[in-house]
C-alpha atoms as a PDB file:
ATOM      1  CA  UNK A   1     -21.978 -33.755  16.103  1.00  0.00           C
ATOM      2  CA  UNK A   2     -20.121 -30.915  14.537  1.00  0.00           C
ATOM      3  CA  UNK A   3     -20.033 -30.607  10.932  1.00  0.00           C
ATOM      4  CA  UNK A   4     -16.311 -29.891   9.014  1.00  0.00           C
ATOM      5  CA  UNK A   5     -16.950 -27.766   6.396  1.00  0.00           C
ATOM      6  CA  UNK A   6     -13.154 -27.561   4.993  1.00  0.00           C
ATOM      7  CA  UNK A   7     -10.075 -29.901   6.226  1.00  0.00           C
ATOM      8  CA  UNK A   8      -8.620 -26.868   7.647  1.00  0.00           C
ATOM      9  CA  UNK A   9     -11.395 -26.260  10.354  1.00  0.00           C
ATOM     10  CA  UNK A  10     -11.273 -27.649  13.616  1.00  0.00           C
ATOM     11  CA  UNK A  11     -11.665 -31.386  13.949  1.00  0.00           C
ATOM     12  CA  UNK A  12     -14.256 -32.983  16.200  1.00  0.00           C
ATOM     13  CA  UNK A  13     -12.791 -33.886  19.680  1.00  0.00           C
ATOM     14  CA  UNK A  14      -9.554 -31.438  18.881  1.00  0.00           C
ATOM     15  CA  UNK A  15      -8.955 -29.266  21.738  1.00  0.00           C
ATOM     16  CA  UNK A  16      -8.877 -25.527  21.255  1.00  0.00           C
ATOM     17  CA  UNK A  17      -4.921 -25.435  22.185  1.00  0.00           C
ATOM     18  CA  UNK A  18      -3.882 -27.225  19.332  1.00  0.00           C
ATOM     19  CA  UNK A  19      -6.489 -26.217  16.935  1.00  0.00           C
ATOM     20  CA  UNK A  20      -5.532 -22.549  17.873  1.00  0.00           C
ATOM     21  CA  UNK A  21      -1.552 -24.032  17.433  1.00  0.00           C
ATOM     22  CA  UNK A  22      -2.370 -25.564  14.151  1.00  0.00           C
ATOM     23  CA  UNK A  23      -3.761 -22.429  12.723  1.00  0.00           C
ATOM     24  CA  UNK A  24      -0.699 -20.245  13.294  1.00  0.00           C
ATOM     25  CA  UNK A  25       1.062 -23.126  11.807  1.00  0.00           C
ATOM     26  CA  UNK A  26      -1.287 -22.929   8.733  1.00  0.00           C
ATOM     27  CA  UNK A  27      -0.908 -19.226   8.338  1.00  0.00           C
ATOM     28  CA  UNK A  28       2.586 -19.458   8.003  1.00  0.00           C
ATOM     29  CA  UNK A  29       2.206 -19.826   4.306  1.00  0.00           C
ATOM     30  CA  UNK A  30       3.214 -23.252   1.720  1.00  0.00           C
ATOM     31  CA  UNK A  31       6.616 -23.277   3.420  1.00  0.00           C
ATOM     32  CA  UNK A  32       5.967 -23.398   6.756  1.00  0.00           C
ATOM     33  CA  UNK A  33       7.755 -25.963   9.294  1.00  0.00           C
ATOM     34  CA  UNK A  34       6.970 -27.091  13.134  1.00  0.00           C
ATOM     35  CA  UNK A  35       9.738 -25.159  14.310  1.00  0.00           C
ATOM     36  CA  UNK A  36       9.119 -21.913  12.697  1.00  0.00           C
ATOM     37  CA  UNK A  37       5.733 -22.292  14.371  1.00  0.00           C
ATOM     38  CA  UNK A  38       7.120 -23.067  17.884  1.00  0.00           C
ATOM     39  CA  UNK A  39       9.482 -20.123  17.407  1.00  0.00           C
ATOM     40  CA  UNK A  40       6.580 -17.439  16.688  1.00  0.00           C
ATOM     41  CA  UNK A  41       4.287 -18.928  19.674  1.00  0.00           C
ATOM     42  CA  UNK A  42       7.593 -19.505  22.152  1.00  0.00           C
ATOM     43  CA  UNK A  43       9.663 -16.339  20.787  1.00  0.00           C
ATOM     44  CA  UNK A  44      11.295 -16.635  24.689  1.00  0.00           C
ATOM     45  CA  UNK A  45      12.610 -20.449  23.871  1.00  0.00           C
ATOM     46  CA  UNK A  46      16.560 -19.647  23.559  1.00  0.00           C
ATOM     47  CA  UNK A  47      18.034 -21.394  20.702  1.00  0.00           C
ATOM     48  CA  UNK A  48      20.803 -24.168  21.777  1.00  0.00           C
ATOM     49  CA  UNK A  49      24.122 -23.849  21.254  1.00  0.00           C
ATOM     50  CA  UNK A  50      23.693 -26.443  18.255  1.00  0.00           C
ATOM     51  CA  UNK A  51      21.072 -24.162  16.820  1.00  0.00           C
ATOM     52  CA  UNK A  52      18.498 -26.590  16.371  1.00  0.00           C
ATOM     53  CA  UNK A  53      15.167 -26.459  18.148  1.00  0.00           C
ATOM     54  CA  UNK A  54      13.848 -29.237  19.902  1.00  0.00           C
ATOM     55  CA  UNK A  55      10.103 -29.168  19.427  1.00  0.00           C
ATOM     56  CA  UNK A  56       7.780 -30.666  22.398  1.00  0.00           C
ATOM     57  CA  UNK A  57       6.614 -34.172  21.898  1.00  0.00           C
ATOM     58  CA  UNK A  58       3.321 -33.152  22.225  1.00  0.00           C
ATOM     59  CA  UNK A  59       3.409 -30.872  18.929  1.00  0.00           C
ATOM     60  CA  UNK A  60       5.245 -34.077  16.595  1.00  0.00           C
ATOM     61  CA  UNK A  61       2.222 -36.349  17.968  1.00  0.00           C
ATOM     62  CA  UNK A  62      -0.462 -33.575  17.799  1.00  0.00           C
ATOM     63  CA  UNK A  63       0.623 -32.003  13.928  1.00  0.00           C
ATOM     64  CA  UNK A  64       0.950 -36.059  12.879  1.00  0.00           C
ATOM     65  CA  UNK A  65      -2.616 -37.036  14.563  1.00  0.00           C
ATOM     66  CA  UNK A  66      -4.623 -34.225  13.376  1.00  0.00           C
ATOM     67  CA  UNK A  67      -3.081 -34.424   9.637  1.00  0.00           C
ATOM     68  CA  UNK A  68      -1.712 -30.621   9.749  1.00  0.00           C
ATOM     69  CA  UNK A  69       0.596 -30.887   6.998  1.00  0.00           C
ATOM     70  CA  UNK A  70      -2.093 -32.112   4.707  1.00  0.00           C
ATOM     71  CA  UNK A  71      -4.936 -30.096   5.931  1.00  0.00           C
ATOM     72  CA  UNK A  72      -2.341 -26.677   5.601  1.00  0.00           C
ATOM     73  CA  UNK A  73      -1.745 -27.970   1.698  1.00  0.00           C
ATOM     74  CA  UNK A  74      -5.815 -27.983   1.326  1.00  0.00           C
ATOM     75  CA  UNK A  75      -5.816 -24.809   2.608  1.00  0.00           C
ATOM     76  CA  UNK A  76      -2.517 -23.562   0.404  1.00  0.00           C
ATOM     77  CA  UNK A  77      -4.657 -24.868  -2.320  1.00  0.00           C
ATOM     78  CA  UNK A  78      -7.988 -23.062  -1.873  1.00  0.00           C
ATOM     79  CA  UNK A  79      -6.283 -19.691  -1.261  1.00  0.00           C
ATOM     80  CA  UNK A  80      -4.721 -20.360  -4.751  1.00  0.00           C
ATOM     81  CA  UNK A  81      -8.277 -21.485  -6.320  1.00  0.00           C
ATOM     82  CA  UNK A  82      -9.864 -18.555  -4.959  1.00  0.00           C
ATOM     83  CA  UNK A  83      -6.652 -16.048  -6.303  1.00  0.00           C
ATOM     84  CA  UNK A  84      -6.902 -17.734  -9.818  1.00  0.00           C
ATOM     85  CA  UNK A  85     -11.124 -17.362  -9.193  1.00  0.00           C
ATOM     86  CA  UNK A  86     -10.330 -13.726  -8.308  1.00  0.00           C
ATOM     87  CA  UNK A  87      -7.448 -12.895 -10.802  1.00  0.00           C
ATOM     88  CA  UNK A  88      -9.888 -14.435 -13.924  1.00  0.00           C
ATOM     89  CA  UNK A  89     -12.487 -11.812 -12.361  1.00  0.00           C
ATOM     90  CA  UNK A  90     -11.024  -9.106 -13.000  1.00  0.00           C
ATOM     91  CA  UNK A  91      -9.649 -10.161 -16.316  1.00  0.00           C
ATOM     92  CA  UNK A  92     -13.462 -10.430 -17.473  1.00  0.00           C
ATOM     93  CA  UNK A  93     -14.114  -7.281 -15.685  1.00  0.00           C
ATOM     94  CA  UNK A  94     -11.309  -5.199 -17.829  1.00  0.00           C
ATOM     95  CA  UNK A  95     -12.971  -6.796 -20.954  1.00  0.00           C
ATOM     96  CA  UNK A  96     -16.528  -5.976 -20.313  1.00  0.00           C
ATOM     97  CA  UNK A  97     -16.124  -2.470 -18.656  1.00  0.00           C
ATOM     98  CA  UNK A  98     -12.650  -1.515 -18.445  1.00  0.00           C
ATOM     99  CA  UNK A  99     -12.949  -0.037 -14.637  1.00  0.00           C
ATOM    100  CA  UNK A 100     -10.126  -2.012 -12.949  1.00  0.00           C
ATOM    101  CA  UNK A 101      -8.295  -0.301 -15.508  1.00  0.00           C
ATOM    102  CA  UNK A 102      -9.287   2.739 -14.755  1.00  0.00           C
ATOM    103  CA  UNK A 103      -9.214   2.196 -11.044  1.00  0.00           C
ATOM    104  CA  UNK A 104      -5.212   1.498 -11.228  1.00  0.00           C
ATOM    105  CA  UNK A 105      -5.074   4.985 -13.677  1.00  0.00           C
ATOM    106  CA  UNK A 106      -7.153   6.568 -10.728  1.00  0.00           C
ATOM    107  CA  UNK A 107      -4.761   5.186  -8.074  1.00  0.00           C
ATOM    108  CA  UNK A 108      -1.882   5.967  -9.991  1.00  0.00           C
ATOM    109  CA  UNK A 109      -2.818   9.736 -10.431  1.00  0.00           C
ATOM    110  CA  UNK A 110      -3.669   9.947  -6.616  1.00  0.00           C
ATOM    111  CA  UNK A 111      -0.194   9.758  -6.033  1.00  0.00           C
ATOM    112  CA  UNK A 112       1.159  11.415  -8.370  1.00  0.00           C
ATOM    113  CA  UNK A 113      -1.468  14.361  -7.105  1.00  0.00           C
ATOM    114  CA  UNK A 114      -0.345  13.629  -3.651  1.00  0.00           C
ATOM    115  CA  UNK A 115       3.354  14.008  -4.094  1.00  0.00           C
ATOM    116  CA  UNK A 116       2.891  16.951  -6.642  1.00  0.00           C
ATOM    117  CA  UNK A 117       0.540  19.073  -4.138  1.00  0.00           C
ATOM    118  CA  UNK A 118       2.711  18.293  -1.150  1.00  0.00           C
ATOM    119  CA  UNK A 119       5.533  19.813  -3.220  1.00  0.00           C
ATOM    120  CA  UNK A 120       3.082  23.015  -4.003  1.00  0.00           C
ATOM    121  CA  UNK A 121       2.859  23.565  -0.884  1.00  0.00           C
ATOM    122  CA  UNK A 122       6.577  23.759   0.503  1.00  0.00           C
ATOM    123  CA  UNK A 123       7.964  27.475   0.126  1.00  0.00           C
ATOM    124  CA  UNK A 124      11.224  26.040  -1.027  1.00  0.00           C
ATOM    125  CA  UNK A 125       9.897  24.671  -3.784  1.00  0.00           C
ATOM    126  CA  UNK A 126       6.910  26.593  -4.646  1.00  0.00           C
ATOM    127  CA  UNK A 127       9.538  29.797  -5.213  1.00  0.00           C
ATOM    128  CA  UNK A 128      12.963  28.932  -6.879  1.00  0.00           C
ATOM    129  CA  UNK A 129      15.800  31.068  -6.112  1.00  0.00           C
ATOM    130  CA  UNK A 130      18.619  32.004  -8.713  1.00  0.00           C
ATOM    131  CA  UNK A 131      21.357  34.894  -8.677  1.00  0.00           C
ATOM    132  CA  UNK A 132      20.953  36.939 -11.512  1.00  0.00           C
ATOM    133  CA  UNK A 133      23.711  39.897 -12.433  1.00  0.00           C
ATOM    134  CA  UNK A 134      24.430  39.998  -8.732  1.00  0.00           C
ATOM    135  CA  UNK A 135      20.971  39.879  -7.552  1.00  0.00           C
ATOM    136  CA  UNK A 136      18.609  37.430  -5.942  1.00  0.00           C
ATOM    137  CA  UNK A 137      15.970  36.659  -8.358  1.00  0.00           C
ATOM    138  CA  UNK A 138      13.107  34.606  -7.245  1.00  0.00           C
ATOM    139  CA  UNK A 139      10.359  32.657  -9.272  1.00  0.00           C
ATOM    140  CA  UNK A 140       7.127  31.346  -8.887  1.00  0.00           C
ATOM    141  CA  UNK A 141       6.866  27.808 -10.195  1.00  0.00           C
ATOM    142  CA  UNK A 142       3.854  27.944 -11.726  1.00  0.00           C
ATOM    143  CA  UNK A 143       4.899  24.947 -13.534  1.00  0.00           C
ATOM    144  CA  UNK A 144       4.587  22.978 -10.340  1.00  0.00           C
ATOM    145  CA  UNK A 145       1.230  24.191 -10.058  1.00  0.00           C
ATOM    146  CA  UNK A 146      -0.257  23.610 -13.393  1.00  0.00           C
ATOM    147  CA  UNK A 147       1.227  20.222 -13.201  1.00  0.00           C
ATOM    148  CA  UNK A 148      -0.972  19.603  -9.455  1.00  0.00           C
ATOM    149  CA  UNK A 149      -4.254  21.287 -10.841  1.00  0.00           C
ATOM    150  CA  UNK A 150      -3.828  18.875 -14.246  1.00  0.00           C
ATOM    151  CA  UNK A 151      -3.318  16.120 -12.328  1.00  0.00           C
ATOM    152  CA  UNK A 152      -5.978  16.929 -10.402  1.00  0.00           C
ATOM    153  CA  UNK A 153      -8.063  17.817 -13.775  1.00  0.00           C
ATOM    154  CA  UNK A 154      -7.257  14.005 -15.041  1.00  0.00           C
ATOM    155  CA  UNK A 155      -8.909  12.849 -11.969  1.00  0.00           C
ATOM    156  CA  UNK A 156     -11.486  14.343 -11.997  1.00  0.00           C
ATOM    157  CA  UNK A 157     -11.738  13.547 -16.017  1.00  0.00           C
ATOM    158  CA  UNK A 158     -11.108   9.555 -14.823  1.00  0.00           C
ATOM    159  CA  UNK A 159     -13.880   9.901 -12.442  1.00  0.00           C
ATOM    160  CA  UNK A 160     -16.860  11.548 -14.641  1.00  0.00           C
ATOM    161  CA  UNK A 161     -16.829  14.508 -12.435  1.00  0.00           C
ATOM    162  CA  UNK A 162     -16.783  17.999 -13.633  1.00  0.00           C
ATOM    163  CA  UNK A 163     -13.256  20.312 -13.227  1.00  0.00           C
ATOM    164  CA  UNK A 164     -13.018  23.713 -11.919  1.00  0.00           C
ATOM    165  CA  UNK A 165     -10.352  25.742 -13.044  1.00  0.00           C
ATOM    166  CA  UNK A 166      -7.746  26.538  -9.663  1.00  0.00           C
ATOM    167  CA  UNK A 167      -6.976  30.300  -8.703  1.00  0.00           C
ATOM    168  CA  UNK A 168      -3.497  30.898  -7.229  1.00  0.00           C
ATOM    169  CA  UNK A 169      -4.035  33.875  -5.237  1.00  0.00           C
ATOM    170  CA  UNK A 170      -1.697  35.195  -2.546  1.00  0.00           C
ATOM    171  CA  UNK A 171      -3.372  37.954  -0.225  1.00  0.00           C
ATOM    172  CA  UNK A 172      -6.737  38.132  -2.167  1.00  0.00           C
ATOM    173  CA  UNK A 173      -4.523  39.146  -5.630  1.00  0.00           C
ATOM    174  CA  UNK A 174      -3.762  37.027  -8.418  1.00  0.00           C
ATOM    175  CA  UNK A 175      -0.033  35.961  -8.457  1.00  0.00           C
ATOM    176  CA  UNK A 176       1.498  36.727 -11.537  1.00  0.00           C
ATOM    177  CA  UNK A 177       3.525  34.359 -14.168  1.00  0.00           C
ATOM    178  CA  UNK A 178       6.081  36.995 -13.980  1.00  0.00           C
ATOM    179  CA  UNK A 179       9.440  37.203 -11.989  1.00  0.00           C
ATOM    180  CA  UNK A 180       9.542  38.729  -8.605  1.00  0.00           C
ATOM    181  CA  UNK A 181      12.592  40.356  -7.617  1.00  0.00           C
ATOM    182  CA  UNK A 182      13.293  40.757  -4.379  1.00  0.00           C
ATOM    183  CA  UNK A 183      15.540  43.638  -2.863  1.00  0.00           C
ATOM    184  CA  UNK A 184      15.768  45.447   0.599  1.00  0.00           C
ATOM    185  CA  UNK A 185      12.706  46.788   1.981  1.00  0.00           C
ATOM    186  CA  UNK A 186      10.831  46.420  -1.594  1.00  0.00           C
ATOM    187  CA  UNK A 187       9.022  44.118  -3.626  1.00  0.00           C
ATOM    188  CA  UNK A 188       8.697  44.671  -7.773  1.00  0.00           C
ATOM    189  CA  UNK A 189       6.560  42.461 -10.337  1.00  0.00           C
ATOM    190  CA  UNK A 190       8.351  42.199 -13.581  1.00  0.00           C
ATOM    191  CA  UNK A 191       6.008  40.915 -16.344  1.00  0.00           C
END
């Protein structure tokens, strides 16, 4: 004889078709319905004209027999035991060592680190363009940079490991702080 560990396992004697049915209907979450459940597993059903669904006999008698709607709300209720169980977890976690904390900061930075170096990267914005007395000046943005390798620093800082300093070189040469003006044919460094 089988042995039900939780309501919302199969039931001895239920056949696999509606034990397979009744979990889709399970998964559907606390407000699921028959007929949401016959419309995800029969997507090809047309609605009638009246727009109501008629659902099969055999799923009203098979959902009432086999007790889904209460054996869905036992499972509704252990996902939200095991949430709180989870949720008061990590509260005592924070308290005791602070790292979910400094998981999120972690997290938080990687994005920031991602979007920042993916903007380091693109010409466009890596050099900013302005018209100057008639001219085309263009500058580096090394604020864009030092705001990537800082970000990058604070990782690292979050994550106990030791930071490098980051060279900006552009054909083996240091780039310079400076303005580069561009004209015809020539390239200056103003510093």
């Amino acid at each position: 004889m089988e042995e039900i560990c939780n309501h919302w396992d199969r039931q001895p004697g239920k056949p696999n078709k509606w034990y397979s049915i009744f979990t889709e209907y399970r998964m559907l979450g606390p407000n699921r319905t028959l007929v949401d459940t016959y419309r995800k597993l029969r997507p090809d059903q047309p609605l009638p004209a009246s727009n109501r669904l008629h659902i099969p006999g055999g799923w009203k008698d098979n959902a009432g027999k086999w007790r889904w709607k209460e054996r869905a709300e036992a499972w509704d209720t252990e996902l939200y035991r095991v949430s709180i169980a989870q949720e008061e977890a990590r509260q005592r976690d924070v308290l005791t060592t602070g790292l979910p904390i400094k998981a999120n900061r972690v997290e938080a930075l990687n994005e920031l680190a991602k979007k920042l170096c993916k903007e380091a990267m693109d010409p466009n914005k890596r050099w900013l363009k302005e018209i100057r007395g008639g001219l085309e000046v263009i500058h580096f943005n090394a604020g864009l940079i030092e705001q990537c390798r800082g970000v990058l620093a604070d990782i690292a800082k979050e994550m106990g490991h030791r930071t490098t300093t980051m060279d900006v070189t552009t054909n083996g040469e240091n780039i310079n702080q400076g303005i580069v003006i561009i004209l015809p044919e020539k390239e200056w460094i103003e510093t």
